[in-house]
Protein backbone atom coordinates (compact mmCIF):
# COMPACT_ATOMS: atom_id res chain seq x y z
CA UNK A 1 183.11 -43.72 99.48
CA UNK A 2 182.10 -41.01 101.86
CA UNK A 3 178.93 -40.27 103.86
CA UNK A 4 177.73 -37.01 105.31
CA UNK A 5 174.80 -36.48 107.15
CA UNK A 6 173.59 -33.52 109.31
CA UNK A 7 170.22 -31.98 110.59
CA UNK A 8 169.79 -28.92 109.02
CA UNK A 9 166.96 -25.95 109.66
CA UNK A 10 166.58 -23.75 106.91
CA UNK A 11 164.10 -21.38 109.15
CA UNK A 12 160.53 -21.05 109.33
CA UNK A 13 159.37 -18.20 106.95
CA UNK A 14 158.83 -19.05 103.43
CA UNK A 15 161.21 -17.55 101.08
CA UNK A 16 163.34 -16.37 103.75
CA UNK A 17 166.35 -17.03 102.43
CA UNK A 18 168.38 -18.80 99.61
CA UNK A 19 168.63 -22.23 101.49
CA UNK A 20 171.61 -24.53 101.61
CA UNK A 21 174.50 -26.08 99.25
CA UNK A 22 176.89 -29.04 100.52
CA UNK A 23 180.05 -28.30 98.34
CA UNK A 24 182.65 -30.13 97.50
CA UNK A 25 185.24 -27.93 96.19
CA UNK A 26 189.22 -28.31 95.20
CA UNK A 27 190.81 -25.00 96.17
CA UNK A 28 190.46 -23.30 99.46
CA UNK A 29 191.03 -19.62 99.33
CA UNK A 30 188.64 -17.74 101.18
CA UNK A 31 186.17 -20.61 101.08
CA UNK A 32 185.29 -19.76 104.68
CA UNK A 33 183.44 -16.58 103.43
CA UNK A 34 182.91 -17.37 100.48
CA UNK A 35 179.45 -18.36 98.97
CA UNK A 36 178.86 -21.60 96.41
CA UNK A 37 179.27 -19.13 93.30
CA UNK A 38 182.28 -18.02 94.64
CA UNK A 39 183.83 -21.47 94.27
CA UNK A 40 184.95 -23.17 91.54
CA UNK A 41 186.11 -26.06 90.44
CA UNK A 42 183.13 -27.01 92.78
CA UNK A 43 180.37 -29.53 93.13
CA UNK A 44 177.18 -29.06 95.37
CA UNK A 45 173.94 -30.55 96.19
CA UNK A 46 171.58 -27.28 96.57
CA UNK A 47 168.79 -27.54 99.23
CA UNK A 48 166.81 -24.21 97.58
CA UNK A 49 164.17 -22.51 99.38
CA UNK A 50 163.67 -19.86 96.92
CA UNK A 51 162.38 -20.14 93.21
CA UNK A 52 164.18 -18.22 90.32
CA UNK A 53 162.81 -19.16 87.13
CA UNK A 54 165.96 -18.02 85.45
CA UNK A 55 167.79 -20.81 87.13
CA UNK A 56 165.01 -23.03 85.66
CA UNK A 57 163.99 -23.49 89.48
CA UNK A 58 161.05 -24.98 90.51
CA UNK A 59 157.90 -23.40 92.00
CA UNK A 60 158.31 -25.43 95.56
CA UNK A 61 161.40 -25.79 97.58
CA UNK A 62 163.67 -28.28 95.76
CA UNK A 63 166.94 -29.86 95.43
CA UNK A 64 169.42 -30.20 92.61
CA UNK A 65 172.98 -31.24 91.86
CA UNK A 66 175.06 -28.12 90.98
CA UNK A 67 178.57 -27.69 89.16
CA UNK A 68 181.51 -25.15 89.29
CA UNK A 69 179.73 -23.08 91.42
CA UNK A 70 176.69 -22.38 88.63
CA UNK A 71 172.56 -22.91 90.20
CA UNK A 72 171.60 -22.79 86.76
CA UNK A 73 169.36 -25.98 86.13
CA UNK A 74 169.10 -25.59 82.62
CA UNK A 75 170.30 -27.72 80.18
CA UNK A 76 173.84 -26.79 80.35
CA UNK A 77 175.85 -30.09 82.02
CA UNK A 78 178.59 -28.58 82.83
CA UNK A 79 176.56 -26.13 85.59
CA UNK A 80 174.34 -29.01 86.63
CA UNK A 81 174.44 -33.03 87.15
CA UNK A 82 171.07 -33.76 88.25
CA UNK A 83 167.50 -31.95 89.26
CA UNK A 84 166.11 -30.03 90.43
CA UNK A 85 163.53 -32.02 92.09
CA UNK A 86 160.80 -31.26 95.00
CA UNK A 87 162.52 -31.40 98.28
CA UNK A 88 159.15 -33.41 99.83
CA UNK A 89 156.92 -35.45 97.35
CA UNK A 90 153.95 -33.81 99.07
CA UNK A 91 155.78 -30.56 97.50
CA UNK A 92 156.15 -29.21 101.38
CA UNK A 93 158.52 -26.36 102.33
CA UNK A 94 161.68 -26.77 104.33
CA UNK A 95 161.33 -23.54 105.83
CA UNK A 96 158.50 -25.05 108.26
CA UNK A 97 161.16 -24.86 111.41
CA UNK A 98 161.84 -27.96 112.16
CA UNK A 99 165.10 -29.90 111.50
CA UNK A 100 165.36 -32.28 108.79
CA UNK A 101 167.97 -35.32 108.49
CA UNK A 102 170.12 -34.68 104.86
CA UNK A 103 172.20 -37.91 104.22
CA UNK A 104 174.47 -37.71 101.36
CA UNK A 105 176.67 -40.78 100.52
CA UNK A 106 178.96 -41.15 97.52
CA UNK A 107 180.29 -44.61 96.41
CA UNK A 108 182.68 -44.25 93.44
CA UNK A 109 182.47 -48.00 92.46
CA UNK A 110 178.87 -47.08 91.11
CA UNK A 111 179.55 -44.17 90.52
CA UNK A 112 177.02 -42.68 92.35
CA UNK A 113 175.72 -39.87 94.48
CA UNK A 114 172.65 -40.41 96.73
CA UNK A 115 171.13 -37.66 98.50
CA UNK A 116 168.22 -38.60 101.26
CA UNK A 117 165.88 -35.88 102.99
CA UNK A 118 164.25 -37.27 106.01
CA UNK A 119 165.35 -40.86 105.43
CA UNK A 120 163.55 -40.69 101.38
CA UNK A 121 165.96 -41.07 98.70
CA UNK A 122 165.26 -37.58 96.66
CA UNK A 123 167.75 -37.33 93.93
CA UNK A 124 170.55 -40.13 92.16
CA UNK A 125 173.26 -39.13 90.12
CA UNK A 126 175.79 -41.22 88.16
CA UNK A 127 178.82 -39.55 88.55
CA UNK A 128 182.21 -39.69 88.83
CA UNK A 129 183.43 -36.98 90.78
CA UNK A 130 187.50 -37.11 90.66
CA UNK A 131 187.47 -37.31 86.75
CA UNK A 132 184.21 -35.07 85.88
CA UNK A 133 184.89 -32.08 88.28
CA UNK A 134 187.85 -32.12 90.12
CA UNK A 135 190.00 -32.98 87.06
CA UNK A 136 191.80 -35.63 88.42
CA UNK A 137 192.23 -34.56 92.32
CA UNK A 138 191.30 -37.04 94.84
CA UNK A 139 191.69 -34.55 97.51
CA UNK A 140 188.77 -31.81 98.32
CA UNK A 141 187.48 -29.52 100.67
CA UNK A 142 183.77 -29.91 101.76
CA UNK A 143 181.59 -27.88 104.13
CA UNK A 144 177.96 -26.25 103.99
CA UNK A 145 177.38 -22.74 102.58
CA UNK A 146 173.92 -20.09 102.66
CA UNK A 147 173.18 -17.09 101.52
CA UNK A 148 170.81 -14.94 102.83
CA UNK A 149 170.68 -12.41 100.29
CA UNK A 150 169.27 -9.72 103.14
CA UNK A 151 166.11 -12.44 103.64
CA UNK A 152 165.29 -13.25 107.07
CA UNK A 153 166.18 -16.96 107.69
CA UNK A 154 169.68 -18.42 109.32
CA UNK A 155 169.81 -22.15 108.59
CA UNK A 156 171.54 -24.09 110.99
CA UNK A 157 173.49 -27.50 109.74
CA UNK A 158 174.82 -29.54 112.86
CA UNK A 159 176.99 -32.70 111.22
CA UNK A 160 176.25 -36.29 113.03
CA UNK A 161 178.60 -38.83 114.28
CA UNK A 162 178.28 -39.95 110.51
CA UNK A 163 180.39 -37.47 108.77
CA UNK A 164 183.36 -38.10 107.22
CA UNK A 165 186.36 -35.66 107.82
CA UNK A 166 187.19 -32.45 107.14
CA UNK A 167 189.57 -33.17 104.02
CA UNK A 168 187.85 -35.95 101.62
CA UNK A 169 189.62 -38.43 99.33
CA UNK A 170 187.63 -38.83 96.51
């Protein structure tokens, strides 16, 4: 199993930016510059702070499970495992400034991927990472990407004592 947890800021002015994907990915090339579409075979939990109905987003800041580098939501499984749902119940933005605990913990006895914001379970997934996306590899890359997209926020992610290290078995 693994565990990562961070605080992360994803700014203070609504719409400001994209948001923020943890993303688990197989190959490394130009993965330090690269953003989560760039990457592929890939898996990612999206922290979104910016609705695009074409993705089949939702209206308030949310959080989905994302495939092979794909933030489409709909319907497809093979570009999505799970979501999108509202980041906050009370449908609150994450761009209010302040930093907010993101806990993400895989156990692949279940299998299953929990993702926590603020210490409240938002989003379970069953799935089984090694066979469904990475084919077989038990070896991956992870790390936190943005994009800005010219907007005005710069999230900040600083990792906790709790994260696991820099190359993940699976």
């Amino acid at each position: 199993p693994f565990h990562i947890q961070a605080t992360v800021n994803f700014g203070s002015i609504d719409g400001g930016s994209e948001g923020v994907i943890w993303a688990l990915q197989a190959e490394t090339p130009g993965a330090n510059t690269a953003s989560y579409t760039d990457l592929g075979p890939s898996f990612g939990v999206e922290f979104d702070t910016r609705s695009q109905a074409e993705n089949g987003d939702l209206a308030q800041d949310h959080i989905a499970m994302v495939n092979h580098g794909s933030l489409n939501h709909m319907g497809n499984p093979t570009s999505h495992t799970a979501g999108p749902v509202a980041a906050f119940v009370s449908g609150a933005p994450l761009t209010d400034g302040n930093d907010h605990l993101v806990d993400i913990v895989w156990d692949p006895a279940g299998p299953e991927l929990r993702v926590h914001l603020d210490c409240a379970e938002r989003l379970v997934a069953s799935i089984d990472l090694m066979d469904d996306i990475f084919d077989g590899e038990r070896f991956v890359h992870w790390g936190f990407t943005s994009e800005s997209d010219g907007a005005l926020n710069a999230p900040r992610v600083c990792l906790t004592e709790n994260a696991t290290g820099t190359d993940t078995e699976i």
